[in-house]
Protein backbone atom coordinates (compact mmCIF):
# COMPACT_ATOMS: atom_id res chain seq x y z
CA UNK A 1 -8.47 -98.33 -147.18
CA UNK A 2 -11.76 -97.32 -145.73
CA UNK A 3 -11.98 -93.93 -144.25
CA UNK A 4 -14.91 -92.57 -142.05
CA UNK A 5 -15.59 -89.10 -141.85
CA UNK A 6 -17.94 -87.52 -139.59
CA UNK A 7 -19.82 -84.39 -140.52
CA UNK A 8 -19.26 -84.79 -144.10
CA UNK A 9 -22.37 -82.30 -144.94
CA UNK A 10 -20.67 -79.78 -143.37
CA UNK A 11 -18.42 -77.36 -145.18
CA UNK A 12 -14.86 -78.66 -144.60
CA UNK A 13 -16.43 -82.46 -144.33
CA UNK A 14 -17.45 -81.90 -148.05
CA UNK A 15 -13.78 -81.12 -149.45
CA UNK A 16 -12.87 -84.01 -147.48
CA UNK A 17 -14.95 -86.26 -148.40
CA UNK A 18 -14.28 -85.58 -152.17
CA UNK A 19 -10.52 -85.24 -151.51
CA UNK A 20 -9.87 -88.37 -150.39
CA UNK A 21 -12.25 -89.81 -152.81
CA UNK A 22 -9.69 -88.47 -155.53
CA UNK A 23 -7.07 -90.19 -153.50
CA UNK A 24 -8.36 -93.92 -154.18
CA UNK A 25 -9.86 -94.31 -150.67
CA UNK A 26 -13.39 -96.25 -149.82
CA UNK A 27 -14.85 -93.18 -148.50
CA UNK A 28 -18.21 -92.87 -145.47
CA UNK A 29 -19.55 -89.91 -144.63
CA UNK A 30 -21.84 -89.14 -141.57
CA UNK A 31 -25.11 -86.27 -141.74
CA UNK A 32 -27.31 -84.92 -139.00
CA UNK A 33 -29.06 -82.60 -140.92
CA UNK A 34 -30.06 -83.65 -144.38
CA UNK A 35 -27.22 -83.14 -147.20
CA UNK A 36 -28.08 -82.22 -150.90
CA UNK A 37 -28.31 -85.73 -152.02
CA UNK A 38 -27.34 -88.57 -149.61
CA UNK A 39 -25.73 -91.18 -151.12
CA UNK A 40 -25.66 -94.82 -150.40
CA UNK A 41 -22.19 -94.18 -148.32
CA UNK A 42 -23.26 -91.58 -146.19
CA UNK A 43 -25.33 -92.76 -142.91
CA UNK A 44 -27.56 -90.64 -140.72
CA UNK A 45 -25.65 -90.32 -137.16
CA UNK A 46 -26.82 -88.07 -133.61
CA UNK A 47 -22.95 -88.61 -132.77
CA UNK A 48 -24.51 -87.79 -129.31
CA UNK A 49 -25.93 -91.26 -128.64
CA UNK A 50 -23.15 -93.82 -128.15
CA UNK A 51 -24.68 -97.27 -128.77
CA UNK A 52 -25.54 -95.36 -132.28
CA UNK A 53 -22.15 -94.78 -133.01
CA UNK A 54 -20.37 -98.18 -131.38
CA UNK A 55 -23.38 -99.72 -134.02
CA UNK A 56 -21.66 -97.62 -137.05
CA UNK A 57 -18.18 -98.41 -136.24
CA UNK A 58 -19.12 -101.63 -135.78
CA UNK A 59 -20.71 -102.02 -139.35
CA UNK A 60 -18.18 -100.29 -140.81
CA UNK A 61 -14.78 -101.13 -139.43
CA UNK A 62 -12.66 -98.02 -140.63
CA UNK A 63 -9.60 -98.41 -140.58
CA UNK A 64 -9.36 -94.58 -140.68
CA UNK A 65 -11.75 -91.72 -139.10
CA UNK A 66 -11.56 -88.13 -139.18
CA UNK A 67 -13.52 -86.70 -136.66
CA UNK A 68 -15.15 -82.95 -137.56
CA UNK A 69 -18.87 -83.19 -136.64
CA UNK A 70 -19.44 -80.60 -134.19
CA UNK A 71 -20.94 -77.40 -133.22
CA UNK A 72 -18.24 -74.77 -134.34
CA UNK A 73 -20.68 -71.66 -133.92
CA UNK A 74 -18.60 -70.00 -131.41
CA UNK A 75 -21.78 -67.47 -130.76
CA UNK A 76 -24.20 -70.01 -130.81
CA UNK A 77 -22.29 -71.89 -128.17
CA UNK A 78 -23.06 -68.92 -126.03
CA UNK A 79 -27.12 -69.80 -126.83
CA UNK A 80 -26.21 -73.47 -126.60
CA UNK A 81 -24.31 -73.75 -124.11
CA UNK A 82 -25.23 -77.55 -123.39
CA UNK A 83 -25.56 -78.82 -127.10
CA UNK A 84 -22.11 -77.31 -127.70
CA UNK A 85 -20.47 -79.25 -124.74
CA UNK A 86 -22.97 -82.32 -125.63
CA UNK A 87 -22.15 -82.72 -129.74
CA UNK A 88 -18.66 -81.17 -129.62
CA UNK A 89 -17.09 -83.18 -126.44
CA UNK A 90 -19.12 -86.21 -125.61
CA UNK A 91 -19.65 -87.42 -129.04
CA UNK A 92 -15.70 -87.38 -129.52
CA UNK A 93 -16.18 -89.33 -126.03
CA UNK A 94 -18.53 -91.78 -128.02
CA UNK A 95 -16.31 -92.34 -130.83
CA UNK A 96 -13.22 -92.41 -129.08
CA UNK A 97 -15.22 -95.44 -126.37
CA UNK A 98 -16.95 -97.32 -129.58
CA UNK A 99 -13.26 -97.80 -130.65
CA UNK A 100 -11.93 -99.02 -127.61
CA UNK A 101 -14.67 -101.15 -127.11
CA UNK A 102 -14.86 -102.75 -130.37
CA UNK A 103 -10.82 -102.90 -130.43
CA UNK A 104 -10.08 -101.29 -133.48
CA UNK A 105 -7.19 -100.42 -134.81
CA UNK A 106 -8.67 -96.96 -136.59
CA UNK A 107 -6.24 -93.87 -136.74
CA UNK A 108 -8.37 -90.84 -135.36
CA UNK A 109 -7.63 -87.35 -136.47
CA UNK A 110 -9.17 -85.22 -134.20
CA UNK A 111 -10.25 -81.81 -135.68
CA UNK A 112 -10.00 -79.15 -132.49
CA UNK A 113 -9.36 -75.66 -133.23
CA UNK A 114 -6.80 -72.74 -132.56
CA UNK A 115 -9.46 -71.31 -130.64
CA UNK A 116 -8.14 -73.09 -127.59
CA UNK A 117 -5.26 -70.42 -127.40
CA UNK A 118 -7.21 -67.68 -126.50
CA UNK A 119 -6.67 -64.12 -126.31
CA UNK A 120 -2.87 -64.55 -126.21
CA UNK A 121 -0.59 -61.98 -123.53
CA UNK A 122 1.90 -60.83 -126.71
CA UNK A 123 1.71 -61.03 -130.16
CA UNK A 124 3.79 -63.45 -131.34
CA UNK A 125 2.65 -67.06 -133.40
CA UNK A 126 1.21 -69.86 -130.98
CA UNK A 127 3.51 -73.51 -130.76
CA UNK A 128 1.63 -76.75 -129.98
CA UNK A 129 3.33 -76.77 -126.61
CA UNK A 130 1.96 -72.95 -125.31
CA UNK A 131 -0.05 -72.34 -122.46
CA UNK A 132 -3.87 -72.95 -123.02
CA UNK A 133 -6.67 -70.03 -122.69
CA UNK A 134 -10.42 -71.59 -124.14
CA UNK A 135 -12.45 -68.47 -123.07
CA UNK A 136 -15.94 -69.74 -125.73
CA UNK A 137 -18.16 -72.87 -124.72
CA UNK A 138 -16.81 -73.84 -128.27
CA UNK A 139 -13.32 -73.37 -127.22
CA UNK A 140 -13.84 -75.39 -123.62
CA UNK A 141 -15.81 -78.18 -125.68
CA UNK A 142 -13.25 -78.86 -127.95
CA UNK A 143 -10.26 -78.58 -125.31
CA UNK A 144 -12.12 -81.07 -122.95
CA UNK A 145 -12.40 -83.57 -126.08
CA UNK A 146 -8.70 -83.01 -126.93
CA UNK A 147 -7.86 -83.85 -123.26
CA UNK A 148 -10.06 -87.14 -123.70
CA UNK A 149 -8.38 -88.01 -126.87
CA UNK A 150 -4.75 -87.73 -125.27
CA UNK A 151 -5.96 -89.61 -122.35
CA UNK A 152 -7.01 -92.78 -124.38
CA UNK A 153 -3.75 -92.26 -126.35
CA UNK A 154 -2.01 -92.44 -123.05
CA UNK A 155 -4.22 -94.99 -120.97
CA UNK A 156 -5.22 -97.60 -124.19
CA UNK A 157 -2.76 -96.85 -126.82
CA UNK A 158 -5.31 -95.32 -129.71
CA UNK A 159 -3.79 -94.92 -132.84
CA UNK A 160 -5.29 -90.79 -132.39
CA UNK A 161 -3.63 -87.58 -133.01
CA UNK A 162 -5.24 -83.75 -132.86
CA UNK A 163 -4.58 -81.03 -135.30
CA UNK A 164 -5.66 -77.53 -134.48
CA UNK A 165 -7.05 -75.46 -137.61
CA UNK A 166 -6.77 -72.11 -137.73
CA UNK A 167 -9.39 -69.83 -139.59
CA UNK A 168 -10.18 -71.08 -143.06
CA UNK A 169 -12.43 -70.10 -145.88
CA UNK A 170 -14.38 -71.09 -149.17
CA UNK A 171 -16.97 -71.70 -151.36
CA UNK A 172 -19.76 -73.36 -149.09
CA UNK A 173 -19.16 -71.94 -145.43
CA UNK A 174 -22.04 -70.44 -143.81
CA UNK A 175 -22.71 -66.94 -144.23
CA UNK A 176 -22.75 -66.03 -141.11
CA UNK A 177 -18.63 -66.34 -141.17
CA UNK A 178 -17.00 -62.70 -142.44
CA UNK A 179 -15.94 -63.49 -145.89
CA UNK A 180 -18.86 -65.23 -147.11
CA UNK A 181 -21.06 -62.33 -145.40
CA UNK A 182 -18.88 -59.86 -146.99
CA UNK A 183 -18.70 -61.43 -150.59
CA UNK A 184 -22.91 -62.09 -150.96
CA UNK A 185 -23.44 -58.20 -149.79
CA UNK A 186 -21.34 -56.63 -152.23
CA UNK A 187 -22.47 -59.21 -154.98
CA UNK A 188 -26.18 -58.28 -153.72
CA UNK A 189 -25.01 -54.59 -154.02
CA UNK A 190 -23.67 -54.60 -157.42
CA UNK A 191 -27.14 -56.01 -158.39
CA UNK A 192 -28.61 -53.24 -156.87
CA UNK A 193 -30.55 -55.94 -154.48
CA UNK A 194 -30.02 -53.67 -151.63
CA UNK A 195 -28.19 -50.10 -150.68
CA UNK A 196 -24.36 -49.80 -151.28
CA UNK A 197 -23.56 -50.21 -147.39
CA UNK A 198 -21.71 -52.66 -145.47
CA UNK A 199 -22.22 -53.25 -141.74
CA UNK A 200 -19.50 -55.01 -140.35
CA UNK A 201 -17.77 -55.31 -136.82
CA UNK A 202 -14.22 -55.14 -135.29
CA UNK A 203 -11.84 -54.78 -138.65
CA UNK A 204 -8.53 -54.37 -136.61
CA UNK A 205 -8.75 -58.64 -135.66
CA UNK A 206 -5.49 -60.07 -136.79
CA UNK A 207 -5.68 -64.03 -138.04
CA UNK A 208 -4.10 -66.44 -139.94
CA UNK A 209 -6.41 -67.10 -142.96
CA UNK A 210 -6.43 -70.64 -145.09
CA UNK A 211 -7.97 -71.48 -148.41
CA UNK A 212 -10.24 -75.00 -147.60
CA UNK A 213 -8.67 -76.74 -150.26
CA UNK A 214 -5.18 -76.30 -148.29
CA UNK A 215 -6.70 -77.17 -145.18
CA UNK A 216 -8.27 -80.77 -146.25
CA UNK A 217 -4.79 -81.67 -147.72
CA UNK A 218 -3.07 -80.79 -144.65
CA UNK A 219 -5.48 -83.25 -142.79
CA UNK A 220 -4.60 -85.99 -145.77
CA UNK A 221 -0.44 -85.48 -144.71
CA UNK A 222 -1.55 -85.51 -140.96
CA UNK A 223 -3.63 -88.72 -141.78
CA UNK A 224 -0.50 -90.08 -143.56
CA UNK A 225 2.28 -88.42 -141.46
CA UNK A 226 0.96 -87.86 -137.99
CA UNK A 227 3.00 -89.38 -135.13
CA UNK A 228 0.34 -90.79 -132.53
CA UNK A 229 -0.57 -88.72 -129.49
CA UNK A 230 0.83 -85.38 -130.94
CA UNK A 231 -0.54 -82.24 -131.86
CA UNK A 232 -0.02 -80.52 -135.30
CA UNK A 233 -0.94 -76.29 -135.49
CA UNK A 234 -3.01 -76.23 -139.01
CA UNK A 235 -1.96 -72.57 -140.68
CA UNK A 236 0.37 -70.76 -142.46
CA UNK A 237 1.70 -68.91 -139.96
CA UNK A 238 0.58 -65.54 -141.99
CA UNK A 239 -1.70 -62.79 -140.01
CA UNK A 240 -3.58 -60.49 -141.88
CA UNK A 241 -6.13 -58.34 -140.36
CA UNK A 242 -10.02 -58.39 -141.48
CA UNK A 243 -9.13 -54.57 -142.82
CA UNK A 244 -7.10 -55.11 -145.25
CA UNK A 245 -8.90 -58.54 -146.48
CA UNK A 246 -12.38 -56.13 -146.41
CA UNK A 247 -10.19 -53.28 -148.65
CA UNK A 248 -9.16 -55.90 -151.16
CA UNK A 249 -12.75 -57.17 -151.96
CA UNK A 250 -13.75 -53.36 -152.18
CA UNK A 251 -11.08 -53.15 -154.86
CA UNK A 252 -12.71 -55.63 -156.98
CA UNK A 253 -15.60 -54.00 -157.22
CA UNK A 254 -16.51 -51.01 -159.26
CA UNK A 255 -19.78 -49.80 -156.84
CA UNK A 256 -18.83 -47.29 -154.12
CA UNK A 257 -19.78 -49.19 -150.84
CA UNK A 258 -19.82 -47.56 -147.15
CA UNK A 259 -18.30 -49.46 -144.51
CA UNK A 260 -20.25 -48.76 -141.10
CA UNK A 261 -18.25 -50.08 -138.16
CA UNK A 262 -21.32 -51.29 -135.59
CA UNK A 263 -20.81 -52.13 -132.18
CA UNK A 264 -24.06 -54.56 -132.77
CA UNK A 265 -21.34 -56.42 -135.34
CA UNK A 266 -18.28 -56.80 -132.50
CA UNK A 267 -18.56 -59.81 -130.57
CA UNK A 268 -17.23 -60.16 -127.41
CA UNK A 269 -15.59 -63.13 -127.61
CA UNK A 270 -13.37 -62.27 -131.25
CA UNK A 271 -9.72 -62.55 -130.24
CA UNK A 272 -7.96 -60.05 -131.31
CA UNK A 273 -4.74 -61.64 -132.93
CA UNK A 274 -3.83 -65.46 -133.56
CA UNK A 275 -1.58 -66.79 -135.60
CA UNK A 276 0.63 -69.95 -135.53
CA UNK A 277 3.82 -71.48 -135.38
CA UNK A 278 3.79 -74.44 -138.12
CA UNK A 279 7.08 -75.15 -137.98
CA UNK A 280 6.30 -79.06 -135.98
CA UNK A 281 4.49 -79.78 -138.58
CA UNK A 282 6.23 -78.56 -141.48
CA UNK A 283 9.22 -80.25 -140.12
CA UNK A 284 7.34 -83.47 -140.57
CA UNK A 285 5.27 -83.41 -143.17
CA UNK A 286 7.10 -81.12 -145.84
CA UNK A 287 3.64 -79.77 -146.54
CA UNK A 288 3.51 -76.37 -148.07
CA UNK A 289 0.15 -74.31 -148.24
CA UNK A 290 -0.39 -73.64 -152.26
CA UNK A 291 -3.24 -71.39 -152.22
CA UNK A 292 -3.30 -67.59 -151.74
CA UNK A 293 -6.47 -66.47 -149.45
CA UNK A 294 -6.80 -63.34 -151.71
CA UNK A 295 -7.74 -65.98 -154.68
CA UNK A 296 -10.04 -67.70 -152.78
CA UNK A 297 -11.95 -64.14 -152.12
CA UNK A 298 -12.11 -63.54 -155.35
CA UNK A 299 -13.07 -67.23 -156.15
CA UNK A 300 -15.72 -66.71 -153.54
CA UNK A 301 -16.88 -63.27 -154.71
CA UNK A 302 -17.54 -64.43 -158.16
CA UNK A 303 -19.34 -67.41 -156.95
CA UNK A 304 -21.36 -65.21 -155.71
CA UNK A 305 -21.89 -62.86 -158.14
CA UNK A 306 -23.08 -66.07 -160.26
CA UNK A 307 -25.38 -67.10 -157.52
CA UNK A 308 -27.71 -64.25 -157.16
């Protein structure tokens, strides 16, 4: 089977891309800034010009797509606010209208986010069906595209489906993201690179918190499993807050390091607890997340350490 993925340089997009290469499948890849190494199945693609894309889809003919190119900066999407709206919900509209137009029979996975909840009125974990609060650029962009997707479910019958990730970690993402930011300071501390103190933000945000290697197999059972037109919650249903996940990397390290709260850190868009209900999807998948996110830390941490 030949799968297309788009924004297979970016962090998730990698595991992907390799996953399902494990799997047996004829994998593509799209870039928009240059990977590593691009190899002869990965294709240059502005997923914001449409005949580009109808051209790709038409070369390749997959008969599977996972959509995750995007802007996911939620604070750049602040900056850019018209990029973010551009990349993240009219090239979905592109790939969505090169499908229809070339009739193929493709099953889209649409990668939104569990940002589209939004600050939520109670804690309690977030089903599928529960009211809708995007209050980011990023959020908005990705809950018009979702509405797009169900739309050409509804009005042409794609084969398309959207799963909503919630936050998710690893070796790779960018360090502007907390636990990559958190992990290269204290590795550049112990080195004595610079002075044993960590500036962080708001500590007392409560999320649900996934290893990447869990997440990209979740996306394989969706791929697999997925009912078309539905939406699947991608977590494990377990909030932690950033406190205690900060406190356990300061265990693993023998350095005394000063936490400094700064209000030059918090960002006014953070929501303050999310977590989510994965029972729909459990229910039809059987999936079961392996992977403990304090493993990953330390996974990450030492990767680290290594690095510098």
């Amino acid at each position: 089977m030949k799968i297309l993925i788009t924004g297979s340089e970016g962090f998730v997009g990698k595991y992907l891309f390799n996953f399902l290469i494990n799997k047996g499948y004829e994998v593509y890849g799209t870039y928009y800034s240059s990977p590593v190494q691009i190899k002869e199945n990965f294709f240059f693609l502005d997923i914001r010009k449409r005949e580009d894309v109808k051209n790709l889809l038409e070369k390749l003919k997959p008969e599977g797509i996972f959509h995750l190119a995007a802007q996911t900066s939620v604070a750049l999407s602040y900056k850019e606010e018209y990029l973010t709206y551009e990349v993240n919900t009219l090239g979905t509209l592109n790939l969505i209208w090169a499908i229809k137009e070339l009739e193929l029979k493709s099953r889209f996975i649409y990668i939104s986010t569990a940002e589209v909840y939004g600050p939520l009125k109670e804690k309690k974990k977030v089903k599928e069906e529960d009211e809708l609060n995007p209050i980011s650029p990023y959020a908005l962009s990705k809950f018009f595209a979702e509405k797009l997707v169900q739309h050409y479910v509804k009005i042409y019958d794609m084969d398309a489906l959207i799963l909503r990730p919630f936050s998710h970690t690893g070796i790779g993402q960018n360090e502007n993201f907390f636990f990559p930011y958190c992990c290269k300071k204290i590795a550049e501390i112990e080195k004595g690179k610079i002075p044993p103190i960590l500036e962080v933000g708001n500590l007392e945000i409560e999320r649900d918190y996934l290893p990447v290697e869990d997440i990209v197999e979740a996306y394989y059972f969706a791929f697999i499993y997925g009912k078309k037109g539905e939406i699947y919650n991608i977590t494990n249903g377990k909030p932690i807050k950033l406190k205690e996940t900060l406190e356990f990397l300061l265990n693993q390290t023998n350095v005394k390091i000063k936490v400094i709260s700064s209000k030059e850190k918090e960002r006014k868009w953070d929501i303050p607890f999310l977590s989510g209900d994965n029972t729909k999807f459990k229910n039809l998948t059987k999936f079961e997340f392996q992977l403990e996110i304090k493993d990953t830390l330390i996974r990450l941490l030492n990767y680290y350490r290594e690095k510098i």
